[in-house]
C-alpha atoms as a PDB file:
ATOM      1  CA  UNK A   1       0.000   0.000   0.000  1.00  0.00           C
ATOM      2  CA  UNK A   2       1.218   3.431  -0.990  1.00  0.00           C
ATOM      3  CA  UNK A   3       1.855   6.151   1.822  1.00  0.00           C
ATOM      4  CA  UNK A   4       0.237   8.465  -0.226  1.00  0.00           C
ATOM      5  CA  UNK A   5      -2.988  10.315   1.152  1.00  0.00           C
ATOM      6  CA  UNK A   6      -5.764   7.567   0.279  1.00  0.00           C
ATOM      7  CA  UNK A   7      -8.939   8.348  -1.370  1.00  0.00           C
ATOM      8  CA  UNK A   8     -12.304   7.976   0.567  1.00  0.00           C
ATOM      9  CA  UNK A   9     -13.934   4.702  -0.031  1.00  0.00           C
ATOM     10  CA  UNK A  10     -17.999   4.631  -0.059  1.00  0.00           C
ATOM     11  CA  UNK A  11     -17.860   1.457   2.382  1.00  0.00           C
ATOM     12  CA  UNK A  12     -16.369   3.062   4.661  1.00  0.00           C
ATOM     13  CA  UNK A  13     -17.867   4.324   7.976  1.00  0.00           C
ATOM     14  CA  UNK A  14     -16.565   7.143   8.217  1.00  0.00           C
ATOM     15  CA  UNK A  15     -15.111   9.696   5.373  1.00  0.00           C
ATOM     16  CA  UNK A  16     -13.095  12.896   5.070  1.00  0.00           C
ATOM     17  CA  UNK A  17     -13.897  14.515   1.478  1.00  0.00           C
ATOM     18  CA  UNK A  18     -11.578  17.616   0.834  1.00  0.00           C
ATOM     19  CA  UNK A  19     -12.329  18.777   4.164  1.00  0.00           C
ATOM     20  CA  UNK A  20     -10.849  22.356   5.162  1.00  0.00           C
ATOM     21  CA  UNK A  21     -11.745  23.984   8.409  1.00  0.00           C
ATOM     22  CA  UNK A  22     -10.787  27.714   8.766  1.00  0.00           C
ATOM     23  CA  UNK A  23     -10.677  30.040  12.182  1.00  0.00           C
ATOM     24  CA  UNK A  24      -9.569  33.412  12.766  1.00  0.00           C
ATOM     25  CA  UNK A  25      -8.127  33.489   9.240  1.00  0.00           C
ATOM     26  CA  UNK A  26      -6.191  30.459   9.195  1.00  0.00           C
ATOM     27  CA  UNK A  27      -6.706  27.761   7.559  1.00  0.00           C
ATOM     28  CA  UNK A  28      -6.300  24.163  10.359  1.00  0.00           C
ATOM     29  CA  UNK A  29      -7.080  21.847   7.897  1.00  0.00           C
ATOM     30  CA  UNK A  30      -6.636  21.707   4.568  1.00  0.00           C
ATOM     31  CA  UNK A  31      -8.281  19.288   1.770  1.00  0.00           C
ATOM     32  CA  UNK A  32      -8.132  16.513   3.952  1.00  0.00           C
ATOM     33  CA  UNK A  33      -9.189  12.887   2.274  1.00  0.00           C
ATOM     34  CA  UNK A  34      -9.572  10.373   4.752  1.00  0.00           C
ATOM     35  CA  UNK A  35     -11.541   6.648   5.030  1.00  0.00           C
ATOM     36  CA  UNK A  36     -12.144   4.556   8.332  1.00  0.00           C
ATOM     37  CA  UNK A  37     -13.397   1.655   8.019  1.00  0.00           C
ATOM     38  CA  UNK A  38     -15.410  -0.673  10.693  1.00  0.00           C
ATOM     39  CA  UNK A  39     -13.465  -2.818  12.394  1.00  0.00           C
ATOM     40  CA  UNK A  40     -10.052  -0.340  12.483  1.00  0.00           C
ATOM     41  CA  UNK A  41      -8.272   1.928  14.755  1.00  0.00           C
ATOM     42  CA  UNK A  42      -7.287   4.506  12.330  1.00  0.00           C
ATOM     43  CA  UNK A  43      -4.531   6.416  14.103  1.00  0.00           C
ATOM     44  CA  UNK A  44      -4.067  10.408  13.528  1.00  0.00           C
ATOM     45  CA  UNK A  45      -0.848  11.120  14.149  1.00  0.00           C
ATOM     46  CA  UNK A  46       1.145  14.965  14.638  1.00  0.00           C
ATOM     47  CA  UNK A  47       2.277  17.571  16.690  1.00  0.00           C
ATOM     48  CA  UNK A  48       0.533  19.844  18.273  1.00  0.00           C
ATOM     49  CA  UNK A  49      -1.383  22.210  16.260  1.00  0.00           C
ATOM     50  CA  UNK A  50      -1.053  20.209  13.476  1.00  0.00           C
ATOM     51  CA  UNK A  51      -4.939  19.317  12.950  1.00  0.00           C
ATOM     52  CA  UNK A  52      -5.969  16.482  14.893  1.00  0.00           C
ATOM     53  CA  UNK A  53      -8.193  16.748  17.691  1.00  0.00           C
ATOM     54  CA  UNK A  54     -10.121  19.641  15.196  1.00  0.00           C
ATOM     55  CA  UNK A  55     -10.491  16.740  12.392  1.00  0.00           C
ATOM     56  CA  UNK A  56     -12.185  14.601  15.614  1.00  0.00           C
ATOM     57  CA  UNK A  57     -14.509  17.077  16.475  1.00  0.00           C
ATOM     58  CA  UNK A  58     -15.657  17.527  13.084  1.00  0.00           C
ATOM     59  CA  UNK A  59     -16.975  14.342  13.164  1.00  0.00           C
ATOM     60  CA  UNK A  60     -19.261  14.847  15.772  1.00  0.00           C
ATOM     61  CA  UNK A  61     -20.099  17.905  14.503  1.00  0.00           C
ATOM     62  CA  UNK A  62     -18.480  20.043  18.045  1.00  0.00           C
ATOM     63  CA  UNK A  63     -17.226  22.084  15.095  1.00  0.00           C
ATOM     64  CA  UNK A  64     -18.198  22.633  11.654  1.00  0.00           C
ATOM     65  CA  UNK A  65     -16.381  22.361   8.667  1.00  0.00           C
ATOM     66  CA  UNK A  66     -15.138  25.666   6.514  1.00  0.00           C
ATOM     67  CA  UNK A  67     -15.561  23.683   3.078  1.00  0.00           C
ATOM     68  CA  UNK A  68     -15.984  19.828   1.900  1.00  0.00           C
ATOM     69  CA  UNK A  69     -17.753  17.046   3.942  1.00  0.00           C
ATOM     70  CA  UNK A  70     -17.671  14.567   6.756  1.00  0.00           C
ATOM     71  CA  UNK A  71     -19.859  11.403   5.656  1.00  0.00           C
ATOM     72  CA  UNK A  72     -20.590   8.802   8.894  1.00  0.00           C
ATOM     73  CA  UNK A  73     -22.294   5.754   7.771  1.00  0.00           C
ATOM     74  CA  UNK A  74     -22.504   7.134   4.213  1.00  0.00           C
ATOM     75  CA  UNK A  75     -24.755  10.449   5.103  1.00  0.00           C
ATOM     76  CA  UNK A  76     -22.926  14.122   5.346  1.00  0.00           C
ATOM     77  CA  UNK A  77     -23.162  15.492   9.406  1.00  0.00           C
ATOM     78  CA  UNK A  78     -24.608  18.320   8.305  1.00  0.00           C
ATOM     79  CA  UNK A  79     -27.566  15.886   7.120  1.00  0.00           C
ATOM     80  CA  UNK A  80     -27.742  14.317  10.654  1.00  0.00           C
ATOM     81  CA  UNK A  81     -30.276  15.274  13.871  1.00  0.00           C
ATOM     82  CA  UNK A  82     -26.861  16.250  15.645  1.00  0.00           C
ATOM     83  CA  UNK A  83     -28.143  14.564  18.789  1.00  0.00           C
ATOM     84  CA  UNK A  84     -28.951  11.095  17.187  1.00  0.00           C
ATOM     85  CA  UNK A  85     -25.271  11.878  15.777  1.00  0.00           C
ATOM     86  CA  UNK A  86     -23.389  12.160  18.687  1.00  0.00           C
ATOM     87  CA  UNK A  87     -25.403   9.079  20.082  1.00  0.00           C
ATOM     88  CA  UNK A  88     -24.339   7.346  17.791  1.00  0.00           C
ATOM     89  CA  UNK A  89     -20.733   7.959  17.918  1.00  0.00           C
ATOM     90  CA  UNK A  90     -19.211   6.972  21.709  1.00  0.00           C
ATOM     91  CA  UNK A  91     -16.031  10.082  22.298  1.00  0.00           C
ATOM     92  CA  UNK A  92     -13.273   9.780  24.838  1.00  0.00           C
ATOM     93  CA  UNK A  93     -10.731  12.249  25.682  1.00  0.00           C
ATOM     94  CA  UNK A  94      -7.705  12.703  27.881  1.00  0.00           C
ATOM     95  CA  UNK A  95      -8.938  14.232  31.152  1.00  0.00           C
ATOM     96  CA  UNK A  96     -12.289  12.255  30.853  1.00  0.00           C
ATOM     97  CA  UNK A  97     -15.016  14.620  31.172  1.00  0.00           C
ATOM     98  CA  UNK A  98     -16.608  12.916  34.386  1.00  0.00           C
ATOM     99  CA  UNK A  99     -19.116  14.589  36.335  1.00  0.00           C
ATOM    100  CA  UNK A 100     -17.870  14.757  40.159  1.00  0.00           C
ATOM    101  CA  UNK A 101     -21.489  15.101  41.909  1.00  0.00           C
ATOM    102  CA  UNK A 102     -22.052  11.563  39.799  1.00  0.00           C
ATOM    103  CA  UNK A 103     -21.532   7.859  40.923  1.00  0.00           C
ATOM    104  CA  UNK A 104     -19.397   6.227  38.167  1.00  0.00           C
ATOM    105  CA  UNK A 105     -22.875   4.387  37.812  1.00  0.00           C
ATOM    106  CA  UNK A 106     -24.562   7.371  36.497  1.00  0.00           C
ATOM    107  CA  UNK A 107     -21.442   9.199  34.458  1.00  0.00           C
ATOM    108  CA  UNK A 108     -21.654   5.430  33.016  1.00  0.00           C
ATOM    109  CA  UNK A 109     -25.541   5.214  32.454  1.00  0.00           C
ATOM    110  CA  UNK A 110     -26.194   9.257  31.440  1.00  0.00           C
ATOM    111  CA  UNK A 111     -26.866   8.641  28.256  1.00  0.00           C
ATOM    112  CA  UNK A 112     -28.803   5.775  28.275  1.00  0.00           C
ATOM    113  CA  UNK A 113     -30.976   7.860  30.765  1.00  0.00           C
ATOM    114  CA  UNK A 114     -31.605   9.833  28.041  1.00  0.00           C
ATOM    115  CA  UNK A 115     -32.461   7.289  25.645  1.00  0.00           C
ATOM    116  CA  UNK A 116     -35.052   6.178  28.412  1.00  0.00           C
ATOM    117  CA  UNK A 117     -33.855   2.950  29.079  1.00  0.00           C
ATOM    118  CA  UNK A 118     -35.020   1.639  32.156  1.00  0.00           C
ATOM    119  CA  UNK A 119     -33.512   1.626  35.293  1.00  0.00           C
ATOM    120  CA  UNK A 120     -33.493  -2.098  35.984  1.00  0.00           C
ATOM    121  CA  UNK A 121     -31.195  -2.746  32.130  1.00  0.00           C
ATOM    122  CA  UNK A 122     -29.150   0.465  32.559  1.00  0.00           C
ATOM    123  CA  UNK A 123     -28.181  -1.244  36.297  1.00  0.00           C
ATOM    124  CA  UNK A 124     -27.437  -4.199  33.906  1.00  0.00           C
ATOM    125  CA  UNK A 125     -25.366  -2.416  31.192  1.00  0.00           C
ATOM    126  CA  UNK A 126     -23.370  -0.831  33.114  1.00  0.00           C
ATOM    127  CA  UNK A 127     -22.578  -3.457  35.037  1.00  0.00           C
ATOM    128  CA  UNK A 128     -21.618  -5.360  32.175  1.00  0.00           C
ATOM    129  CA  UNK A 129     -19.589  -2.384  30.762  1.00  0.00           C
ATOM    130  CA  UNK A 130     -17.250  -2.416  33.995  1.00  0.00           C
ATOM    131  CA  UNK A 131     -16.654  -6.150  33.765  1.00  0.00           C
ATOM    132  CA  UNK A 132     -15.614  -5.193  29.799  1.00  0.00           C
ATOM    133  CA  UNK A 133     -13.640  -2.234  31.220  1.00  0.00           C
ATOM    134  CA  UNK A 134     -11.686  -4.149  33.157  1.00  0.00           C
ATOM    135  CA  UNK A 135     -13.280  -2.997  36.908  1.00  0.00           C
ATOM    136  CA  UNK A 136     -14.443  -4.019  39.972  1.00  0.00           C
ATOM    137  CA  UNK A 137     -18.618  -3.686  39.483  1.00  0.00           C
ATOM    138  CA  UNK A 138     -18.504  -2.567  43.288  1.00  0.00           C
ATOM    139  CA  UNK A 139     -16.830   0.580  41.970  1.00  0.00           C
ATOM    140  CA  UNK A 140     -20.552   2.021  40.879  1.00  0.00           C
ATOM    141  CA  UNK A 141     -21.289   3.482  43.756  1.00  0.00           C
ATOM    142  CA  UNK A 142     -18.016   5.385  43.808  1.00  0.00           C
ATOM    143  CA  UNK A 143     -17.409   9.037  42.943  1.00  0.00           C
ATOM    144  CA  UNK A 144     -14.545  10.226  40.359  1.00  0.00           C
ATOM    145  CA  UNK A 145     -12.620  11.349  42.932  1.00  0.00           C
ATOM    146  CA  UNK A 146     -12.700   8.105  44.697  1.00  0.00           C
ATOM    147  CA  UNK A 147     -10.589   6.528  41.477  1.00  0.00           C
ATOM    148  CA  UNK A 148      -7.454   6.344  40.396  1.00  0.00           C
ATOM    149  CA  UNK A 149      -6.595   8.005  37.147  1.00  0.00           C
ATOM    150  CA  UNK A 150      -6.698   4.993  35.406  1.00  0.00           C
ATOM    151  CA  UNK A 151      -9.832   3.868  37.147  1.00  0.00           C
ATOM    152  CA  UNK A 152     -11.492   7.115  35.886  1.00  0.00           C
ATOM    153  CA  UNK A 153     -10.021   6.941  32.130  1.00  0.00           C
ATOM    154  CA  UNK A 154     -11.484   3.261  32.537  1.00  0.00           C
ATOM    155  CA  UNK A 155     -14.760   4.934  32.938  1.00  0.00           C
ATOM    156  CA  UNK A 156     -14.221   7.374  30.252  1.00  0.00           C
ATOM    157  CA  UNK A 157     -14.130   4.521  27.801  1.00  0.00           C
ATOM    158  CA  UNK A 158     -16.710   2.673  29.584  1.00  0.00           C
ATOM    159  CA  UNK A 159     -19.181   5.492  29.597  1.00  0.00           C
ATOM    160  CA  UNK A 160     -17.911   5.484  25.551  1.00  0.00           C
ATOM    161  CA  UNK A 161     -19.267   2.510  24.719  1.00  0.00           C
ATOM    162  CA  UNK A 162     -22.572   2.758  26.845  1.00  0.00           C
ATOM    163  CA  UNK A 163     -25.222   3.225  23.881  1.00  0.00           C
ATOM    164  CA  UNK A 164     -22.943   0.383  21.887  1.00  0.00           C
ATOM    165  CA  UNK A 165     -21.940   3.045  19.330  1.00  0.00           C
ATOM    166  CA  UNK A 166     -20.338   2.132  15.798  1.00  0.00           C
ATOM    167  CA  UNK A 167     -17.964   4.628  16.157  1.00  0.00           C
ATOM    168  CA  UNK A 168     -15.223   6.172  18.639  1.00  0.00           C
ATOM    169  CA  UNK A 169     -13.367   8.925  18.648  1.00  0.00           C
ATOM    170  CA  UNK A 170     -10.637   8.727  21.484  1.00  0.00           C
ATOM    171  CA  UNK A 171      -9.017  12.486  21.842  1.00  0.00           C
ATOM    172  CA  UNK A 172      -5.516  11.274  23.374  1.00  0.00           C
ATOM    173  CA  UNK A 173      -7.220   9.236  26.351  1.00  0.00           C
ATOM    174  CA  UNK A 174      -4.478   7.704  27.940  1.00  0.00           C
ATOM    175  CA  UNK A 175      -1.804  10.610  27.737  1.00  0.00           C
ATOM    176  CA  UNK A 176      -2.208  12.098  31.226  1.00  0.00           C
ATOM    177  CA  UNK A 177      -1.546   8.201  32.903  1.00  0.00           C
ATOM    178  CA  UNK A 178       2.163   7.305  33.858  1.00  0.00           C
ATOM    179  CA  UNK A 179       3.614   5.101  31.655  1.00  0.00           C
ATOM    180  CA  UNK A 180       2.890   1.597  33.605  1.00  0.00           C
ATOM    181  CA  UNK A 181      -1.136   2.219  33.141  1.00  0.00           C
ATOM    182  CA  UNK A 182      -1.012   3.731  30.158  1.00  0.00           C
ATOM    183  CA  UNK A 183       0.793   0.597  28.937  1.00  0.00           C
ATOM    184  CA  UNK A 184      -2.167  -1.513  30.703  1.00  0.00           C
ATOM    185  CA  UNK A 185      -4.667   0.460  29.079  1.00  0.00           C
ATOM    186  CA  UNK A 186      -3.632  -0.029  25.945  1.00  0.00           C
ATOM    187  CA  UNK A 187      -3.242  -3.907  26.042  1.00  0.00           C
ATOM    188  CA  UNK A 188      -6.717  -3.729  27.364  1.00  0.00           C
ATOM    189  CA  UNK A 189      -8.453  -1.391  24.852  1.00  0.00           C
ATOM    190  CA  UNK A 190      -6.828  -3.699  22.392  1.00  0.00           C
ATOM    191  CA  UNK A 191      -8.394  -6.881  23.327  1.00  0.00           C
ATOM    192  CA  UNK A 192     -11.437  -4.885  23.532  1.00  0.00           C
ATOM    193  CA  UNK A 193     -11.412  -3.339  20.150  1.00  0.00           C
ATOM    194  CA  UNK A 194     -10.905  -7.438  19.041  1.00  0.00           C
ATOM    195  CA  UNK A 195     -14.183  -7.886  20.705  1.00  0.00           C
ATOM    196  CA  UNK A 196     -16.343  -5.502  19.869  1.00  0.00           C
ATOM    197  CA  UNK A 197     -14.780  -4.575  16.160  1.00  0.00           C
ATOM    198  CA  UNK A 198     -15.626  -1.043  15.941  1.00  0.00           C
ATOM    199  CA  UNK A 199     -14.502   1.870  13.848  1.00  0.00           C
ATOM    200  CA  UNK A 200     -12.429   4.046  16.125  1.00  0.00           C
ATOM    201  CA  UNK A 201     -10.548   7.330  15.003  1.00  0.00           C
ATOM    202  CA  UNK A 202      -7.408   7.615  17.570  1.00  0.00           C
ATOM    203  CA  UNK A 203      -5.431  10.819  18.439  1.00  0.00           C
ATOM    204  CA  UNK A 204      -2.110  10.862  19.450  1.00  0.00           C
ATOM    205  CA  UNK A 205       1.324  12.686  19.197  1.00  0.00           C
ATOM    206  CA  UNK A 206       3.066   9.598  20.324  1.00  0.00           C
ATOM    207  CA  UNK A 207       4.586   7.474  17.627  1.00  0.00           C
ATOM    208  CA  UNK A 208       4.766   4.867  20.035  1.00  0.00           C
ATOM    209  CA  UNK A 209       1.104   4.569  20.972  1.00  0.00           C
ATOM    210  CA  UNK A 210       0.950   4.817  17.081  1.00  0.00           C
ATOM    211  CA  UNK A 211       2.340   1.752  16.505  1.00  0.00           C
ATOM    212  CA  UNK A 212       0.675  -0.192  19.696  1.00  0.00           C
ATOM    213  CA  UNK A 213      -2.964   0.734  18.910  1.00  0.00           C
ATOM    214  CA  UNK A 214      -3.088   1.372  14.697  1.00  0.00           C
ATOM    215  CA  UNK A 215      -4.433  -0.651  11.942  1.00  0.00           C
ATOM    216  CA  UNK A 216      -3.511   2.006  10.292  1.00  0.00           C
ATOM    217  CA  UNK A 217      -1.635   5.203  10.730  1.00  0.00           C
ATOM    218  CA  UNK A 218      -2.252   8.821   9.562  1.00  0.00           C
ATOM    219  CA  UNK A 219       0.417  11.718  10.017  1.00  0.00           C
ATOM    220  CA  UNK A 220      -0.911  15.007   9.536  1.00  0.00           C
ATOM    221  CA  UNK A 221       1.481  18.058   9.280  1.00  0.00           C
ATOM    222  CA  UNK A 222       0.028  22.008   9.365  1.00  0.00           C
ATOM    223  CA  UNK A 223      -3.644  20.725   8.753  1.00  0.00           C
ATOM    224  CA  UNK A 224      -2.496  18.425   6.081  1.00  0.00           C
ATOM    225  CA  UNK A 225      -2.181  14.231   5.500  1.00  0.00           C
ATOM    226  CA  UNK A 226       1.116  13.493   4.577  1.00  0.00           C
ATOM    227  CA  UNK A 227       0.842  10.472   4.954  1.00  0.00           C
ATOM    228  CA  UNK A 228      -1.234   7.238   5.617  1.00  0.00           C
ATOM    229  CA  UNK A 229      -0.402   3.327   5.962  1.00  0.00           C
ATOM    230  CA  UNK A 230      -0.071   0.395   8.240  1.00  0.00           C
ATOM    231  CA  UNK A 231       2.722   0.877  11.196  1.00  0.00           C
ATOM    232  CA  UNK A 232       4.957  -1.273   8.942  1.00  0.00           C
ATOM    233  CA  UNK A 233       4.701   0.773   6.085  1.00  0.00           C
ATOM    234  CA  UNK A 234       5.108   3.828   7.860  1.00  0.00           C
ATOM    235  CA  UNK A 235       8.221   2.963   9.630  1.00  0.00           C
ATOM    236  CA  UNK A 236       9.357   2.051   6.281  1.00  0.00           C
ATOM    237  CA  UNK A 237       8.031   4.744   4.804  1.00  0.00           C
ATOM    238  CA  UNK A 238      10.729   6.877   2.538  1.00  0.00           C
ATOM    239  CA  UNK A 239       8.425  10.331   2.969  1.00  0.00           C
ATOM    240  CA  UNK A 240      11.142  12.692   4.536  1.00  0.00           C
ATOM    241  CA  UNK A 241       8.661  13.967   7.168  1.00  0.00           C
ATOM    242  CA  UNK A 242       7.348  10.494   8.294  1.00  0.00           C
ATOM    243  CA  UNK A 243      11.273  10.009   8.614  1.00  0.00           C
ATOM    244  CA  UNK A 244      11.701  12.848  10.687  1.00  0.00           C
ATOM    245  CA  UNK A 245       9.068  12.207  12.996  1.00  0.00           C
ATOM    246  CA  UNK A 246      10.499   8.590  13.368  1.00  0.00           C
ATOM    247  CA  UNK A 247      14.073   9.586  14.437  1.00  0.00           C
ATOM    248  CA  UNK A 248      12.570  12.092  16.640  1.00  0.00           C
ATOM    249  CA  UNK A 249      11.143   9.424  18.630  1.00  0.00           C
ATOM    250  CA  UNK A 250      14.401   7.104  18.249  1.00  0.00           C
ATOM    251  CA  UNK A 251      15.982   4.863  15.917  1.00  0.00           C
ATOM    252  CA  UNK A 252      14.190   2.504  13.652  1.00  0.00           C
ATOM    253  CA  UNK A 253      15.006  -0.378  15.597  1.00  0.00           C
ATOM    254  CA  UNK A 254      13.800   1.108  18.871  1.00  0.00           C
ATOM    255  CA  UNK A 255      11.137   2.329  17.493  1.00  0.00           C
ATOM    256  CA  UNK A 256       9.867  -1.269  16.204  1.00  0.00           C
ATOM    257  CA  UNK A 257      10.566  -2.616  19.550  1.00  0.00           C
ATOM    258  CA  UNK A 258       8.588  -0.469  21.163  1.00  0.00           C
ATOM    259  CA  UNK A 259       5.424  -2.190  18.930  1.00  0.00           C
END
């Protein structure tokens, strides 16, 4: 497969069609052409300020794009009841979002509230979503700042997955952990994702994480793809800037080990 920027494909479950997004004058992405297919963890890779967590958040429509469109299960955003949207697309990001004056049971079971489940199978769910989480089920009646920090970012993804949403977009969610957990979190959201098979956009700066969690990885640079591939191919990859942003995270050979 070819570094360069793919194409959108119409299977896919998500798609990027010359997507630019503009504010105060400057341009933050530019003609971006993207797929993600079910099934993936599609990793976007840069520094910061390069584009990343703004491509996320036009997904789910927490900003709008400047020109082009964002297709999720084959309909533009813009088409979408933004509420039924963002239901159906489960978002996770680095300090978690939890609300203190909840239990975890309720930051867990908030949106299926909404959805008027009743109280009996949302008691169920998230039950079962703790288990799948990797947590005690005793920790429901616990507030946020009763957990650890990986506890909580457990809960994050947990509270992610409540509605069973095709998609998730996961804003650098393990980046504030020390390095031990954030290690165990990603062996765990790993044999999740080969569970539950979903189509999950990924954020990161860290080539490392790249490589652990990505089917696939994309490497944007000033709002644009340079380029995208599997971790092989992008560690192989002959693109000067995909180079640079490999040596500045090691050798090669480190760099593979760290897979």
């Amino acid at each position: 497969m070819s570094m360069a920027p793919q194409s959108p494909r119409s299977e896919s479950v998500i798609e990027f069609r010359d997507v630019e997004y503009a504010s105060g004058g400057r341009k933050i992405l530019c003609a971006l052409n993207l797929a993600i297919n079910g099934g993936e963890i599609l990793v976007l890779l840069g520094r910061s300020g390069s584009g990343k967590t703004t491509a996320l958040k036009l997904v789910n429509r927490l900003l709008t794009v400047s020109r082009g469109e964002i297709r999720v299960d084959g309909r533009d955003v813009k088409d979408w009841d933004v509420i039924k949207l963002r239901r159906h697309i489960g978002y996770a990001i680095q300090d978690v979002g939890l609300f203190p004056h909840y239990t975890v049971e309720r930051n867990i079971g908030l949106i299926l509230s909404l959805e008027r489940w009743d109280k009996e199978k949302i008691y169920a769910r998230v039950q079962e979503l703790l288990r799948l989480a990797g947590l005690n089920p005793d920790l429901a009646a616990r507030y946020p700042n009763q957990l650890s920090g990986g506890q909580r970012q457990r809960v994050g993804v947990a509270r992610a997955l409540a509605a069973d949403p095709p998609i998730l977009l996961m804003d650098e969610p393990f980046g504030a952990l020390d390095p031990l957990t954030r290690a165990d979190l990603q062996r765990e959201f790993l044999s999740l994702q080969r569970k539950l098979q979903k189509a999950v956009l990924f954020v990161t700066h860290d080539l490392h994480e790249a490589l652990r969690l990505g089917s696939r990885i994309a490497l944007l640079e000033a709002g644009k793809l340079v380029a995208v591939g599997s971790p092989e191919e992008f560690l192989g990859s002959s693109d000067p800037l995909v180079k640079k942003y490999v040596e500045a995270f090691g050798s090669l050979e480190e760099a593979r080990g760290k897979k």
